[in-house]
C-alpha atoms as a PDB file:
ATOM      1  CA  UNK A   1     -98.503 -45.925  69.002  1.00  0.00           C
ATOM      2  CA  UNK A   2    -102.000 -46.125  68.697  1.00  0.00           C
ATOM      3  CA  UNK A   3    -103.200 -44.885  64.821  1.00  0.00           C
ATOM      4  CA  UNK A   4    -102.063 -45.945  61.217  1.00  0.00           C
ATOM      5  CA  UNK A   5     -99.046 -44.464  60.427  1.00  0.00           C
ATOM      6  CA  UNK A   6     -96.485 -44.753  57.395  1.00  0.00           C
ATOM      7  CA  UNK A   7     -94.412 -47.640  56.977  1.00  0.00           C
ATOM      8  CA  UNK A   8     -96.974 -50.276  58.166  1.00  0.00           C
ATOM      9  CA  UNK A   9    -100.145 -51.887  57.954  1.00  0.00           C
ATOM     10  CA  UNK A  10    -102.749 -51.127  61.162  1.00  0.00           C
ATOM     11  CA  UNK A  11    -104.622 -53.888  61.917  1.00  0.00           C
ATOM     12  CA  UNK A  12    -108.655 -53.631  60.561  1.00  0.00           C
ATOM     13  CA  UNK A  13    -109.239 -54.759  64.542  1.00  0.00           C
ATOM     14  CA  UNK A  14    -106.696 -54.823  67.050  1.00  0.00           C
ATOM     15  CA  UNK A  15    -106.902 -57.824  69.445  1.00  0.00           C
ATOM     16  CA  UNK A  16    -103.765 -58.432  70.718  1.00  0.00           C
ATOM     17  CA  UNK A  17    -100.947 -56.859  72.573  1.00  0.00           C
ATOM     18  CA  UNK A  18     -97.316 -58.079  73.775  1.00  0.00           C
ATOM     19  CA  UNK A  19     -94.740 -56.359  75.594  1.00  0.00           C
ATOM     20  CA  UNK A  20     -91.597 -58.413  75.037  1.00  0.00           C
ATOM     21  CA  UNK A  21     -88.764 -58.820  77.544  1.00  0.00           C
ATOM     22  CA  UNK A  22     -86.760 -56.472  75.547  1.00  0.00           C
ATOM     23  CA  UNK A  23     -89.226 -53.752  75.601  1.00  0.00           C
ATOM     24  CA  UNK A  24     -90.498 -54.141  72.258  1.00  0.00           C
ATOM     25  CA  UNK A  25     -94.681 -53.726  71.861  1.00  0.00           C
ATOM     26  CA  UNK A  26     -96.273 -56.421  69.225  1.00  0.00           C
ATOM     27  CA  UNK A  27     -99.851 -55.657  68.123  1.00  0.00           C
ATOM     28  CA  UNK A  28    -101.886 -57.706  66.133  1.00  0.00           C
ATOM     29  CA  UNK A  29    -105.559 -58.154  65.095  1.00  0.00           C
ATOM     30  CA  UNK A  30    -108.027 -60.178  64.435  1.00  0.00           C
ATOM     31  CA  UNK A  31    -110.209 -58.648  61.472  1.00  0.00           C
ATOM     32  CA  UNK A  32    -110.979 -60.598  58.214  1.00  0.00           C
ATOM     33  CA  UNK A  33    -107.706 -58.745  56.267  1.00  0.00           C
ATOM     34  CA  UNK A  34    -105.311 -59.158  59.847  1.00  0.00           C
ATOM     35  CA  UNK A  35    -102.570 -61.577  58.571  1.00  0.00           C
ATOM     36  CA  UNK A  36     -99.908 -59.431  60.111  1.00  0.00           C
ATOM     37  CA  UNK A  37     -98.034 -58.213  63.532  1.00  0.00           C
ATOM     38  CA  UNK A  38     -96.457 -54.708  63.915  1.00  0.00           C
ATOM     39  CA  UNK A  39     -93.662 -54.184  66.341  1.00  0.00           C
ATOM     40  CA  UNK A  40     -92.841 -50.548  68.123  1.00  0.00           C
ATOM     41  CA  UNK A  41     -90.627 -49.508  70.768  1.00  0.00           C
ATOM     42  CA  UNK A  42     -91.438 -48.693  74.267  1.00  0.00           C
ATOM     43  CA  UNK A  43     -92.134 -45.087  72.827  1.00  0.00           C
ATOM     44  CA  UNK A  44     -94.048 -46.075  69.911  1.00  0.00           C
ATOM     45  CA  UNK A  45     -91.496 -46.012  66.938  1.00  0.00           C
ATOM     46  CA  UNK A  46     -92.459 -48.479  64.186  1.00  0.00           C
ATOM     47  CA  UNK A  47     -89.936 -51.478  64.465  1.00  0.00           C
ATOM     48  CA  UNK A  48     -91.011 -53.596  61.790  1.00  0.00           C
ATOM     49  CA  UNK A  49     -94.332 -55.977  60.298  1.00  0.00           C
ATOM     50  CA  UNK A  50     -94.203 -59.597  59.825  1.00  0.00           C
ATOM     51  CA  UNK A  51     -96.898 -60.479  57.462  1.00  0.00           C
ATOM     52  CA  UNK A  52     -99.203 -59.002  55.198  1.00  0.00           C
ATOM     53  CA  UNK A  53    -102.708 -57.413  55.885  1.00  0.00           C
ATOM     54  CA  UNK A  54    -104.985 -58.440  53.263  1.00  0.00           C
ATOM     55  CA  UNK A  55    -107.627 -61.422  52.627  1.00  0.00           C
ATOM     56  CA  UNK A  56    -107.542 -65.140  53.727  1.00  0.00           C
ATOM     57  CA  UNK A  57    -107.887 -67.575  51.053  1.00  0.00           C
ATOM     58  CA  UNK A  58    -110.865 -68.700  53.163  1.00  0.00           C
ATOM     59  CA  UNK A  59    -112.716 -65.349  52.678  1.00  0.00           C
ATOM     60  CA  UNK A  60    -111.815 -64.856  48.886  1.00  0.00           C
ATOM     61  CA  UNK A  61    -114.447 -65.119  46.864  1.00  0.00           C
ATOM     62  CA  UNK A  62    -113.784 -67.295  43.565  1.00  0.00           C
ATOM     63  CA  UNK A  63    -115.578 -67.307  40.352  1.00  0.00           C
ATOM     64  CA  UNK A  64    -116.441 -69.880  38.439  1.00  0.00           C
END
C-alpha cells in the first residue's frame, strides 16, 4: 500500500486511515476530486473502492 496502483482510484490527498477489526486498511482523502475510500489487506492487496474520485457538484464550474 502506499502508491496508485491498478484497479483503483488513489486519493488526490490522503487524510484518513482505518484499520478495521478484521484487518482490513480503509484510506481515504480529502482533496477537491476525493469522493471515494479504498480498502487493502493487512499486506496491502487492493480489496475494493466505494465511491468515485472525481469533482463535487460544489466545485463544478457551470456555464451559463
Amino acid at each position: 500500500m502506499g502508491r496508485p496502483g491498478a484497479g483503483y482510484d488513489w486519493p488526490e490527498t490522503e487524510h484518513g486511515i482505518y484499520a478495521d477489526p478484521k484487518g482490513f486498511i480503509w484510506l481515504g482523502g480529502n482533496g477537491r476530486t476525493d469522493h471515494h475510500l479504498v480498502k487493502f489487506t493487512r499486506d496491502g492487496k487492493f480489496v475494493m473502492q466505494i465511491g468515485h474520485k472525481g469533482q463535487s457538484k460544489a466545485t463544478r464550474t457551470h456555464k451559463t
